[in-house]
Protein backbone atom coordinates (compact mmCIF):
# COMPACT_ATOMS: atom_id res chain seq x y z
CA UNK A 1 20.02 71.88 299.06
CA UNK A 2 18.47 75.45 297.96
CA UNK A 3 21.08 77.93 298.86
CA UNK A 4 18.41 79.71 301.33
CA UNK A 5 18.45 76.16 303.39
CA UNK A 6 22.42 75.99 302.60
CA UNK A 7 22.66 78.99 304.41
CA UNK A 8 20.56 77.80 307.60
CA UNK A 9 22.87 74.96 307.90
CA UNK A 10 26.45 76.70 307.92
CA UNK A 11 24.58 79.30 310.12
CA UNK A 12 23.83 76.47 312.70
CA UNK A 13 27.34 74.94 312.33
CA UNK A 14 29.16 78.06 312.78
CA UNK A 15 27.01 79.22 315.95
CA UNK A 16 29.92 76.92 317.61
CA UNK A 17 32.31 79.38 317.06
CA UNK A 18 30.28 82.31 318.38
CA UNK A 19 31.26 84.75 316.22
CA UNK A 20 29.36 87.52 314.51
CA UNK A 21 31.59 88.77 311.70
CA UNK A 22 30.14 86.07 309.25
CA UNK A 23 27.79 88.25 307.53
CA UNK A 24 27.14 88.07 303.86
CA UNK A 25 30.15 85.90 303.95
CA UNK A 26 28.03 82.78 304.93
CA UNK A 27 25.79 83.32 301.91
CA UNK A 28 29.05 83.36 299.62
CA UNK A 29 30.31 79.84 301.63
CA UNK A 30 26.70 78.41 300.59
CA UNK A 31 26.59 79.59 296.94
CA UNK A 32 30.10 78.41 296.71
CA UNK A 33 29.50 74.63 297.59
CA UNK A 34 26.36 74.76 295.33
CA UNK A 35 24.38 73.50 298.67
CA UNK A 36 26.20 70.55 298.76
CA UNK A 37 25.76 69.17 302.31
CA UNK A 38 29.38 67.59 302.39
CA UNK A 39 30.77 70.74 301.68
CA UNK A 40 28.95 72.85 303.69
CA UNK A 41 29.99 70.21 307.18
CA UNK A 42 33.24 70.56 305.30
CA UNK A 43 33.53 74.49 305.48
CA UNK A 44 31.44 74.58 308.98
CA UNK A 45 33.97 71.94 310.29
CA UNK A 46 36.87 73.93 308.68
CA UNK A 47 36.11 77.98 310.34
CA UNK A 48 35.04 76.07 313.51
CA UNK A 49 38.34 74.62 314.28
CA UNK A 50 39.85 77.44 313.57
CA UNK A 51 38.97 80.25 315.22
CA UNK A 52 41.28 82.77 313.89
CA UNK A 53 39.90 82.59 310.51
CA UNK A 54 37.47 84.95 309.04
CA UNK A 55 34.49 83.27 307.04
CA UNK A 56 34.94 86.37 304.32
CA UNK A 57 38.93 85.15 304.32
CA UNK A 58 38.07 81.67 303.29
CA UNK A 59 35.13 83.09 300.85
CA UNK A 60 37.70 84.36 298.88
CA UNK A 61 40.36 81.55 298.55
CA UNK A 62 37.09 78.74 297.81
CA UNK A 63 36.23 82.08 295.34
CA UNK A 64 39.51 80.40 292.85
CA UNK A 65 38.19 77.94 290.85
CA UNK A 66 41.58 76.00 290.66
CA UNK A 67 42.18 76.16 294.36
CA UNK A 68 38.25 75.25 295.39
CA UNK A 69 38.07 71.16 295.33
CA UNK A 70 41.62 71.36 297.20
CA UNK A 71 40.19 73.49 300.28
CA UNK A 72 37.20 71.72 300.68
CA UNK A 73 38.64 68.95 302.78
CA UNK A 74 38.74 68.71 306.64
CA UNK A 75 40.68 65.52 308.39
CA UNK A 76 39.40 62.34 306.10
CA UNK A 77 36.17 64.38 304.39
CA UNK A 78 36.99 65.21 301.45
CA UNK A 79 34.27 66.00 298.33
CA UNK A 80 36.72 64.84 295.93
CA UNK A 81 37.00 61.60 297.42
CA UNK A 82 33.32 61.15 297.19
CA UNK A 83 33.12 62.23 293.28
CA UNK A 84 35.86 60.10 292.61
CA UNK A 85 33.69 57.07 294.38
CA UNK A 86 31.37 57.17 291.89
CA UNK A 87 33.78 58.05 288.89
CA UNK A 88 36.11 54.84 290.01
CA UNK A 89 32.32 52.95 289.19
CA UNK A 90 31.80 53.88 285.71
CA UNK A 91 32.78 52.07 282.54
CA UNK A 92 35.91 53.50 281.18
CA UNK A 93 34.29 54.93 278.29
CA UNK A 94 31.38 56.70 280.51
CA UNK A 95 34.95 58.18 282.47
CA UNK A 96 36.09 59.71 279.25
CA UNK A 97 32.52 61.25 278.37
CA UNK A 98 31.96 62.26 282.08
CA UNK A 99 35.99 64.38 281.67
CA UNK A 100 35.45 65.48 278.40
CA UNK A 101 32.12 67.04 279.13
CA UNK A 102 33.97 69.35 281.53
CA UNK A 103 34.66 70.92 278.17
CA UNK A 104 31.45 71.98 277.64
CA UNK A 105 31.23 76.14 278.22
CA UNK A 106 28.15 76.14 279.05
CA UNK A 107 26.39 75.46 282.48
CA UNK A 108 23.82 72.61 280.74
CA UNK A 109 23.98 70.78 277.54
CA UNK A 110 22.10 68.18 275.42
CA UNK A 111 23.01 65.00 274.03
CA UNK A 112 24.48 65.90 270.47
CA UNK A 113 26.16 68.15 272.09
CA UNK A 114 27.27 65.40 274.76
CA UNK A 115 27.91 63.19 272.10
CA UNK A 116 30.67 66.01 270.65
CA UNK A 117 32.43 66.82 273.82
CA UNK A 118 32.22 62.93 274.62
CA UNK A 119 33.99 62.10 270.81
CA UNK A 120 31.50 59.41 270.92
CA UNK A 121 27.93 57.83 268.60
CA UNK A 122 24.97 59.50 269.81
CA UNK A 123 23.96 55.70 270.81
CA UNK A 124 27.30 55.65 272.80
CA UNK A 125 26.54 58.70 275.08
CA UNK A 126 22.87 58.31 275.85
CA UNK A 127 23.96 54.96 277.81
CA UNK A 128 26.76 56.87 279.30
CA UNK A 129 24.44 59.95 280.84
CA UNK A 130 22.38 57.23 282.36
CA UNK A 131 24.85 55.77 284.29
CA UNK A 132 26.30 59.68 284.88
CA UNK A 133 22.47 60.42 286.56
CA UNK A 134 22.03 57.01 287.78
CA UNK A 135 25.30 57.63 290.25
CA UNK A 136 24.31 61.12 291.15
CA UNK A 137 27.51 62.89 288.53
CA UNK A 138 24.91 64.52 286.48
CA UNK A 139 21.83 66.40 286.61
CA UNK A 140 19.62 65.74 284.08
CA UNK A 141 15.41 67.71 283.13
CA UNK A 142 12.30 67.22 281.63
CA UNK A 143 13.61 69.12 278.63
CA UNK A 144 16.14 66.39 278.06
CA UNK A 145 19.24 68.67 278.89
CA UNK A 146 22.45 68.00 281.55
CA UNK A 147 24.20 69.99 283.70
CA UNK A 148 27.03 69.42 286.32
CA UNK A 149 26.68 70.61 289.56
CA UNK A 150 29.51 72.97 289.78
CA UNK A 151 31.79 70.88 292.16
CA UNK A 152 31.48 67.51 289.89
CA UNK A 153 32.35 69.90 287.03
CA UNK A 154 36.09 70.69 288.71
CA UNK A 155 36.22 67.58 289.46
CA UNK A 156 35.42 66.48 285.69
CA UNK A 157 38.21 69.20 284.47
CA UNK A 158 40.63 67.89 287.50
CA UNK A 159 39.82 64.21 285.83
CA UNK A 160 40.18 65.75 282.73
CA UNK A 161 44.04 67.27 283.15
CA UNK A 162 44.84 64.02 285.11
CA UNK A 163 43.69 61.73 282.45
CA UNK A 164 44.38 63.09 279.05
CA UNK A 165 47.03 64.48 277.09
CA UNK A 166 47.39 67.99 276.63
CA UNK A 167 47.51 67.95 273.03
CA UNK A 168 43.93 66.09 272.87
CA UNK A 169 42.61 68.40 275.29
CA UNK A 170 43.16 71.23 272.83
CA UNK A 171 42.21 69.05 269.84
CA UNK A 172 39.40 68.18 271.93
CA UNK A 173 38.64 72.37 272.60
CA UNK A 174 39.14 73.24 269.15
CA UNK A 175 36.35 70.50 268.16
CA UNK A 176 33.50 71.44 270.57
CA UNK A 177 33.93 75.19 270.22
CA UNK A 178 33.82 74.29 266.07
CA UNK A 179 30.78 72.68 266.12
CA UNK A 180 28.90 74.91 268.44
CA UNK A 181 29.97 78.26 266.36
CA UNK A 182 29.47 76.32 262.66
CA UNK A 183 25.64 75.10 264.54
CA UNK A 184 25.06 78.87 266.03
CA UNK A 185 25.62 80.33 262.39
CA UNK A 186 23.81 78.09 260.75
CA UNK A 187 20.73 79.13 263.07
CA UNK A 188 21.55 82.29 263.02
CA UNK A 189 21.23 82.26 259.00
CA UNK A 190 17.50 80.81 259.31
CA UNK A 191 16.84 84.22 260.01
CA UNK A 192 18.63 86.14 256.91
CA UNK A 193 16.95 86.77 253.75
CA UNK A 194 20.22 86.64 252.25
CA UNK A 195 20.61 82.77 253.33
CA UNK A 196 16.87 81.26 254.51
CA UNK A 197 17.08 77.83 254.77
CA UNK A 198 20.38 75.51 254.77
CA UNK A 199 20.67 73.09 252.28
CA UNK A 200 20.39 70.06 253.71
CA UNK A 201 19.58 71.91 257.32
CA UNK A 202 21.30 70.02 260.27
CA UNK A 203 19.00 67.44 261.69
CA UNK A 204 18.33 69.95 265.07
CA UNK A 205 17.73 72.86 262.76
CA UNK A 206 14.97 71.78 260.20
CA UNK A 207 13.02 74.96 261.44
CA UNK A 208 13.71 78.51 261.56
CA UNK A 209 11.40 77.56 264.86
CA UNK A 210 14.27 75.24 265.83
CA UNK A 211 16.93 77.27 264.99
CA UNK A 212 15.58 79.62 267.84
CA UNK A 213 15.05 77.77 269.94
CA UNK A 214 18.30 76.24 269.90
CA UNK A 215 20.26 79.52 269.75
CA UNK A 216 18.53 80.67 272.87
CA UNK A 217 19.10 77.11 274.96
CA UNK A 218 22.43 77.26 274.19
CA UNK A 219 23.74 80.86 274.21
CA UNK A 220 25.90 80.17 276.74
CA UNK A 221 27.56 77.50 274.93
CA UNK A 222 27.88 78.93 271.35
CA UNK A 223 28.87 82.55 273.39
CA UNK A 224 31.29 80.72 275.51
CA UNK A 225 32.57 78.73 271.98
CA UNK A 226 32.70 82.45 270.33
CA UNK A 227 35.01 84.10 272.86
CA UNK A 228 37.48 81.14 272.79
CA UNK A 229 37.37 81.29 269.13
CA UNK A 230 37.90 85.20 269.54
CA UNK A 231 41.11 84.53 272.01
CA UNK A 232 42.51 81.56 269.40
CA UNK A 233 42.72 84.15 266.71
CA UNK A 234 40.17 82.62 264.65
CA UNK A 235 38.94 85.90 263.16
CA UNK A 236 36.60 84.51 260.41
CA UNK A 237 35.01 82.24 262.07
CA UNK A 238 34.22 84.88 265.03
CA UNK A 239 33.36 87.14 262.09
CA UNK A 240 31.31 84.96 260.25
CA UNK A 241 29.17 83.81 263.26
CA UNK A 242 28.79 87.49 264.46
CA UNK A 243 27.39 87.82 261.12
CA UNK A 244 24.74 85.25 261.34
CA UNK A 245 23.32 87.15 263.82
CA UNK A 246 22.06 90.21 262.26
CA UNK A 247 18.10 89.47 261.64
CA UNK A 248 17.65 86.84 265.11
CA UNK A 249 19.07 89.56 267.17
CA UNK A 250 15.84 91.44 266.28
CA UNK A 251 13.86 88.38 267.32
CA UNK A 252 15.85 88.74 271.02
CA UNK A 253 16.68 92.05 271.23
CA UNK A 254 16.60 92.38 275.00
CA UNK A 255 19.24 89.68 275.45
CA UNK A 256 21.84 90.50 277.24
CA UNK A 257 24.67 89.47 275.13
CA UNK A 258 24.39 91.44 271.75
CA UNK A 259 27.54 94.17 272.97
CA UNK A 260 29.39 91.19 273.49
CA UNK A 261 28.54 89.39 270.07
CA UNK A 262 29.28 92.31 268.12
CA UNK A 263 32.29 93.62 269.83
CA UNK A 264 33.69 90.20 268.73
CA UNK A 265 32.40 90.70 265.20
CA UNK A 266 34.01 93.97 264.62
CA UNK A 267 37.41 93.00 266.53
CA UNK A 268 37.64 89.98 264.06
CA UNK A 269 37.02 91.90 260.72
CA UNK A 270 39.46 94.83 262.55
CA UNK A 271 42.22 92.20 262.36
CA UNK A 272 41.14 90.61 258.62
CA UNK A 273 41.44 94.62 257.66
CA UNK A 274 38.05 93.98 256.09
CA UNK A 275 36.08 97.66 256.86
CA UNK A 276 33.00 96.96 255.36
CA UNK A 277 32.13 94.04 257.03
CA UNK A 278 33.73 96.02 260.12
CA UNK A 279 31.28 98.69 259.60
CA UNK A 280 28.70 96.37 259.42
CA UNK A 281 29.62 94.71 263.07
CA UNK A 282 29.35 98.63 264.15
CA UNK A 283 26.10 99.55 262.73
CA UNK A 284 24.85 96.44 264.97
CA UNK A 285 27.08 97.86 267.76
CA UNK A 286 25.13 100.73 267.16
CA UNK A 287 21.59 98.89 267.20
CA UNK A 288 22.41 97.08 270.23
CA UNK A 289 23.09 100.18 272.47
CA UNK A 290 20.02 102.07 270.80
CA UNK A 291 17.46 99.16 271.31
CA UNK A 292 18.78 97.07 274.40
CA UNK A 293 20.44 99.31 276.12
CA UNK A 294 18.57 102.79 275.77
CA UNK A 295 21.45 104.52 275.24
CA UNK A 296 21.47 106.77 271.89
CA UNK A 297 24.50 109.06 272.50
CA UNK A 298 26.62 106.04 272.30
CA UNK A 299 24.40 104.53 269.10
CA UNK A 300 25.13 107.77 267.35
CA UNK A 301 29.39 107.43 268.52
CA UNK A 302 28.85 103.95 266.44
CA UNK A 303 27.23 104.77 263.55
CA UNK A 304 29.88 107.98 262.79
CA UNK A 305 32.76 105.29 262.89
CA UNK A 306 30.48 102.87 260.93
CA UNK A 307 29.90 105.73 258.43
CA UNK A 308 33.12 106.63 257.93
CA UNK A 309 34.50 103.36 256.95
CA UNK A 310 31.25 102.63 254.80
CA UNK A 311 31.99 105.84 253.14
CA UNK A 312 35.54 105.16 252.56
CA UNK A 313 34.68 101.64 251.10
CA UNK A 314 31.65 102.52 249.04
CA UNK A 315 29.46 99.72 251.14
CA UNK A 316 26.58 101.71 249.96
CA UNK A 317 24.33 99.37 252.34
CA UNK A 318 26.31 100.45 255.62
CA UNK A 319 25.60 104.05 255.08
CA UNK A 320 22.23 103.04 254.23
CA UNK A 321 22.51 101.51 257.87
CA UNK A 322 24.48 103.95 259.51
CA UNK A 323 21.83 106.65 258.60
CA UNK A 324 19.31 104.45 260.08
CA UNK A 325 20.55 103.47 263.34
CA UNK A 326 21.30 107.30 263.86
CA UNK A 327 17.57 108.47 263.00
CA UNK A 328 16.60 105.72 265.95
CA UNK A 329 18.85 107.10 268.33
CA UNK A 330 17.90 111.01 267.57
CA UNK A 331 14.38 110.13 267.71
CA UNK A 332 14.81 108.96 271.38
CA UNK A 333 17.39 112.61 271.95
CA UNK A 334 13.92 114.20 270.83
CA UNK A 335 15.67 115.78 267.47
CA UNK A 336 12.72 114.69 265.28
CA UNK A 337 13.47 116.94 262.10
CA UNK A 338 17.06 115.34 262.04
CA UNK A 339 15.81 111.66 262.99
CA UNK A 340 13.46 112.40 259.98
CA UNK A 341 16.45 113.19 257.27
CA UNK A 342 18.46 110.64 258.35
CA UNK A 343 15.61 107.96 258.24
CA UNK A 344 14.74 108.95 254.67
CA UNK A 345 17.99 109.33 253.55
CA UNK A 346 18.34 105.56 254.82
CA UNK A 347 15.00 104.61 252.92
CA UNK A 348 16.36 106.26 249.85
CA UNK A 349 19.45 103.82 249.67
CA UNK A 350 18.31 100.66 251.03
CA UNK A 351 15.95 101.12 248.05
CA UNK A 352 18.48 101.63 245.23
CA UNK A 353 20.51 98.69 246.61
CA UNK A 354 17.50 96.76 246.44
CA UNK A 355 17.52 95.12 250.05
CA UNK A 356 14.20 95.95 250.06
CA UNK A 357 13.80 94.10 253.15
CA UNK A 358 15.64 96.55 255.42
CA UNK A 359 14.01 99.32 253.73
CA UNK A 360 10.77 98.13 254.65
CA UNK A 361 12.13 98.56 257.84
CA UNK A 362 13.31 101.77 257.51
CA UNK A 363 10.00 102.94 256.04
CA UNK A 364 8.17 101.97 259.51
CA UNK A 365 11.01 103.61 261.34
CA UNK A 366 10.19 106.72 259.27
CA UNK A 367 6.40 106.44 260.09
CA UNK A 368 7.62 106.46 263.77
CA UNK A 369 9.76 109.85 264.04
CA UNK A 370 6.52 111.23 262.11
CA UNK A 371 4.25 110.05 264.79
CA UNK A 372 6.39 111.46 267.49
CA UNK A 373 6.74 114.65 265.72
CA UNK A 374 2.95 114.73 265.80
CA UNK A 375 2.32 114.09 262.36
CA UNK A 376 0.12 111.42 262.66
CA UNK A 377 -1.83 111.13 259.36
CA UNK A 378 1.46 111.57 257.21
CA UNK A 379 2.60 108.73 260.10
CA UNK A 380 -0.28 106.47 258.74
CA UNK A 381 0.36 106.85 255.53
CA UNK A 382 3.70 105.78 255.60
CA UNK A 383 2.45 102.64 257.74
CA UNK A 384 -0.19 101.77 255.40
CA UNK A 385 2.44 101.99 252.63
CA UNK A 386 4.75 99.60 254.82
CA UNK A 387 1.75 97.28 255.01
CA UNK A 388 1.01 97.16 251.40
CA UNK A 389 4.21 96.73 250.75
CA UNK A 390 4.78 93.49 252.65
CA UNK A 391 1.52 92.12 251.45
CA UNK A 392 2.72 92.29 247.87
CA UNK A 393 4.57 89.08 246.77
CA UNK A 394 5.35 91.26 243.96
CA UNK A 395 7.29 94.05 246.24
CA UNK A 396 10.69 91.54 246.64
CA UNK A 397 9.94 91.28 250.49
CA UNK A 398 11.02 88.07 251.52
CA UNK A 399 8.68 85.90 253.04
CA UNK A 400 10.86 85.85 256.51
CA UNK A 401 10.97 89.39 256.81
CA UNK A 402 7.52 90.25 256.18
CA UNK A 403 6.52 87.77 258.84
CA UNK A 404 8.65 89.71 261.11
CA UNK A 405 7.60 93.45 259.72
CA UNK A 406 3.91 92.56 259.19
CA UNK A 407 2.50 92.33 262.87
CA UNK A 408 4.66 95.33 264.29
CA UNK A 409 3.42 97.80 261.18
CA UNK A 410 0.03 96.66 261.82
CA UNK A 411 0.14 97.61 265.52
CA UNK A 412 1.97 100.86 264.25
CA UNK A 413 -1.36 101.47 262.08
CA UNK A 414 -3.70 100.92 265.30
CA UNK A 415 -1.60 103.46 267.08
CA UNK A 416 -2.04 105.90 264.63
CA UNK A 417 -5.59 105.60 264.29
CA UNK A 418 -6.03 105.33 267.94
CA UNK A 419 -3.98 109.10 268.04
CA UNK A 420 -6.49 110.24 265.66
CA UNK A 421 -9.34 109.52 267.42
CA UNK A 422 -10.09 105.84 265.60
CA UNK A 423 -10.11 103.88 269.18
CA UNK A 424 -12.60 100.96 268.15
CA UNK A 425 -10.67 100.02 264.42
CA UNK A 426 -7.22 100.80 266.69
CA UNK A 427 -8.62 98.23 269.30
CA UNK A 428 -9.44 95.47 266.37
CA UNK A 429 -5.90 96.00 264.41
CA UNK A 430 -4.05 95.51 267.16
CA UNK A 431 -5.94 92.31 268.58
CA UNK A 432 -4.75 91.10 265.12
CA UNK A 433 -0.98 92.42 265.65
CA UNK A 434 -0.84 90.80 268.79
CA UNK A 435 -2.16 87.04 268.07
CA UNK A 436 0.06 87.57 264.80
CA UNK A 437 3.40 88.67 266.94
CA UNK A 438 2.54 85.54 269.52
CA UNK A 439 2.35 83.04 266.41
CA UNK A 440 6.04 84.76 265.31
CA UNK A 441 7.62 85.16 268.98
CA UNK A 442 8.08 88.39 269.08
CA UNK A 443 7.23 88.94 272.78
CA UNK A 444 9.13 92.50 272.80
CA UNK A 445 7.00 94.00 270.63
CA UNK A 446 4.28 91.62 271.62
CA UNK A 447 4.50 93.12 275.50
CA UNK A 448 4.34 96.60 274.36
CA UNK A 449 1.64 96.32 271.87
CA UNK A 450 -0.71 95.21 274.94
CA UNK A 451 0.17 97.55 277.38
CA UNK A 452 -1.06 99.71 274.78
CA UNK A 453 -4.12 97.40 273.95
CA UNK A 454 -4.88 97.80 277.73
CA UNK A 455 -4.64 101.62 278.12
CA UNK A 456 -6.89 102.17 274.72
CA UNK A 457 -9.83 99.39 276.50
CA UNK A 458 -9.85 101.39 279.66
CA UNK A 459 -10.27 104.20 277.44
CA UNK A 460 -13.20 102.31 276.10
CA UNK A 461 -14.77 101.76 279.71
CA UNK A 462 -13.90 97.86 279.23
CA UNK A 463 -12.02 97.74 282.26
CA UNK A 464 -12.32 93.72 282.68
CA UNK A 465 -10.52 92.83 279.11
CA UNK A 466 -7.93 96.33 279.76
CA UNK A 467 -7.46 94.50 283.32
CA UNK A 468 -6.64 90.63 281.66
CA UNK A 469 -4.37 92.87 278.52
CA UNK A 470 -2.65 94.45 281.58
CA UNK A 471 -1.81 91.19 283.00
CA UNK A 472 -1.09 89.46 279.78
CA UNK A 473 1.54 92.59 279.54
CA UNK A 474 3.22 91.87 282.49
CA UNK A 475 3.24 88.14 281.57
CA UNK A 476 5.26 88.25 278.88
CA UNK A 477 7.14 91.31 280.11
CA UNK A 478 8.75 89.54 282.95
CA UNK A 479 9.57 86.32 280.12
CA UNK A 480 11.87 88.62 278.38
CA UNK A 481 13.46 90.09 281.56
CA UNK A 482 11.96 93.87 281.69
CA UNK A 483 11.07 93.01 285.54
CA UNK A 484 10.28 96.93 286.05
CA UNK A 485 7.77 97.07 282.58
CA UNK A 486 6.11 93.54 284.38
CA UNK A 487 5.60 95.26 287.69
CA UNK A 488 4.03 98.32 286.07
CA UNK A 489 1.76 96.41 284.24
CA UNK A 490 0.76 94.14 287.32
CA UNK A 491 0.16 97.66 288.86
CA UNK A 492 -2.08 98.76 286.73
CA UNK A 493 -4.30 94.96 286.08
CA UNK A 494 -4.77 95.02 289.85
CA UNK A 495 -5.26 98.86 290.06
CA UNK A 496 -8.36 98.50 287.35
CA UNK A 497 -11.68 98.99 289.28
């Protein structure tokens, strides 16, 4: 049942017991049994025969995983003993898929990844999730994923520690969480200059576009797979996968797992007493508090430890990067002429490393603390630069990265023309950036290239297209999570006369 329903329900049963001191507690109960209905009767039948308890009192002991499928039994109802009706049902090889999924860390997964967990052919487990969904033990989509409700899953694990030996449990562990880091780097590398594509790519990964999509379906698996490789001790794998990360994280850069992902990465090259790759995991420490999180006094406590231990290694490319995160994050403290040194310093040595791709970056990053120091023309120049310099297959920009750089410096060029005075060419460039950041999913930079669109069209007096760019904003705004940009921009559509 939806948990708003759920709620009705134990809020009818417990009525009986006339008591008011339920509050929030109720919602908890609901959320708790995952709207079950035999678990809610359970839990009604449960508080109403015994008055003495409080509802927030048994919240908190169904709140213990281990202790939940135990307390959810009244007299002869029991939700176990109606999982276990269906699991009694199966063939004995769909039992040992249906337990070994519980290994899964994720809260849905596909078939290969079924197929893993399950030790089984690919064949073998796509007759074994029919019969799962057939009896009701799995939930299965039109995008051709699974998921447990979260009851069957104890009940899976409870099969699970019942059923197998400990020692193929862990076997078991180590195997899933293996394959779902080794698949998360190897997407992860799609995005790299350094790596591009895998040869031969894994059959779900023949696509950077794959590769995306597949990190993003399954972060909480390969996530979940990364902190149990993290607790094992498995320090270059963790490392390694961390890593991978570096260019997709620009691709998602308002997901909420980046701190996380890197913390790990520079933990695990901490303990393999490798600093440079440890000041690399810091520099993206560094990038993931400056762009994500908005908060640049903490970038700029990263990139002085990165620094130091790029200094002390000679990784002239950390520096390089270290420099560069800190010009971001003293361009948002508003110290422009600093953000300015520090970003062509950065320029400077990406350059003589020759990763020209990051100092293409670093170039448009440059044109930035120039706009916002009010420099706009010198701003434009160094954007125009940028774009000639990803338009050259001469320039040793890799084809990936000039996908990604190319839309984002040609909205930086409308901006600047649109700051002095060029609205109509501003309004035509960054049509163009747009369509081009929609064909290359980049919807962060997509959403705030046409909130801009929108203000520079009502500029224009073409309040019907700055209305639909408005909307179109907060479409895409709410897709990547920013629910306060979306509501602004929904504001402002509706607000249009």
């Amino acid at each position: 049942m939806p948990l708003a329903e759920a709620g009705e329900l134990l809020t009818g049963i417990l009525a009986r017991r006339g008591s008011s001191d339920e509050g929030s507690a109720v919602g908890e109960l609901a959320e708790f049994c995952g709207g079950l209905p035999l678990a809610l009767r359970i839990v009604g039948n449960r508080l109403v025969s015994r008055p003495g308890w409080r509802a927030a009192e048994f919240a908190d002991r169904l709140a213990d995983e281990e202790r939940r499928l135990d307390q959810l039994r009244a007299g002869d109802l029991k939700v176990a003993t109606a999982f276990a009706m269906s699991y009694e049902q199966l063939a004995a090889s769909t039992r040992r898929v249906f337990r070994r999924l519980a290994l899964v860390p994720g809260r849905d997964f596909d078939a290969t990844l079924a197929a893993v967990a399950g030790a089984t052919s690919i064949e073998g487990v796509w007759e074994a999730l029919d019969e799962l969904v057939d009896l009701g033990l799995l939930q299965d989509s039109a995008s051709a994923r699974y998921r447990f409700h979260d009851l069957v899953r104890l009940f899976a694990r409870d099969r699970l520690h019942a059923e197998e030996p400990p020692s193929e449990r862990d076997a078991l562990t180590v195997t899933v969480a293996s394959w779902l880091l080794r698949m998360a780097t190897v997407a992860g590398r799609w995005f790299d200059p350094a790596y591009g594509r895998p040869d031969p790519p894994e059959a779900d990964l023949s696509s950077s576009e794959e590769a995306g999509h597949w990190l993003r379906v399954n972060v909480d698996n390969w996530l979940g797979a990364l902190r149990a490789a993290a607790g094992g001790g498995r320090h270059a794998d963790v490392l390694d996968c961390a890593e991978s990360m570096d260019w997709f994280s620009d691709r998602w850069m308002h997901a909420p797992h980046w701190h996380e992902v890197f913390t790990l990465g520079a933990e695990a090259a901490a303990a393999l007493d490798d600093q440079a790759r440890q000041a690399r995991q810091l520099n993206l420490l560094a990038w993931a508090h400056l762009v994500p999180r908005d908060d640049p006094e903490t970038t700029l406590r990263y990139t002085a430890q990165a620094l130091e231990l790029a200094t002390r290694t000679g990784a002239t490319a950390q520096i390089a990067s270290a420099h560069h995160n800190a010009a971001g994050a003293l361009r948002r403290l508003g110290r422009l002429d600093e953000a300015i040194a520090a970003e062509t310093r950065a320029a400077e040595l990406f350059k003589a490393v020759g990763d020209i791709d990051t100092y293409g970056q670093s170039l448009g990053s440059l044109g930035s603390c120039l706009r916002d120091a009010g420099r706009h023309s010198e701003a434009l120049e160094q954007y125009l630069g940028l774009w000639a310099l990803v338009n050259d297959e001469r320039s040793g920009v890799t084809s990936s990265a000039a996908a990604f750089i190319r839309p984002i410096a040609l909205a930086r060029i409308a901006e600047c023309l649109a700051l002095l005075g060029h609205r109509s060419e501003a309004i035509a460039k960054l049509t163009e950036a747009i369509s081009l950041m929609e064909e290359g999913q980049l919807p962060v930079p997509q959403a705030a290239s046409l909130q801009t669109l929108a203000a520079l069209l009502d500029e224009e007096g073409r309040t019907g297209e700055s209305r639909h760019a408005y909307a179109r904003a907060a479409e895409v705004y709410q897709a990547i999570g920013d629910i306060e940009a979306a509501e602004r921009c929904r504001k402002l559509a509706s607000a249009a006369p």
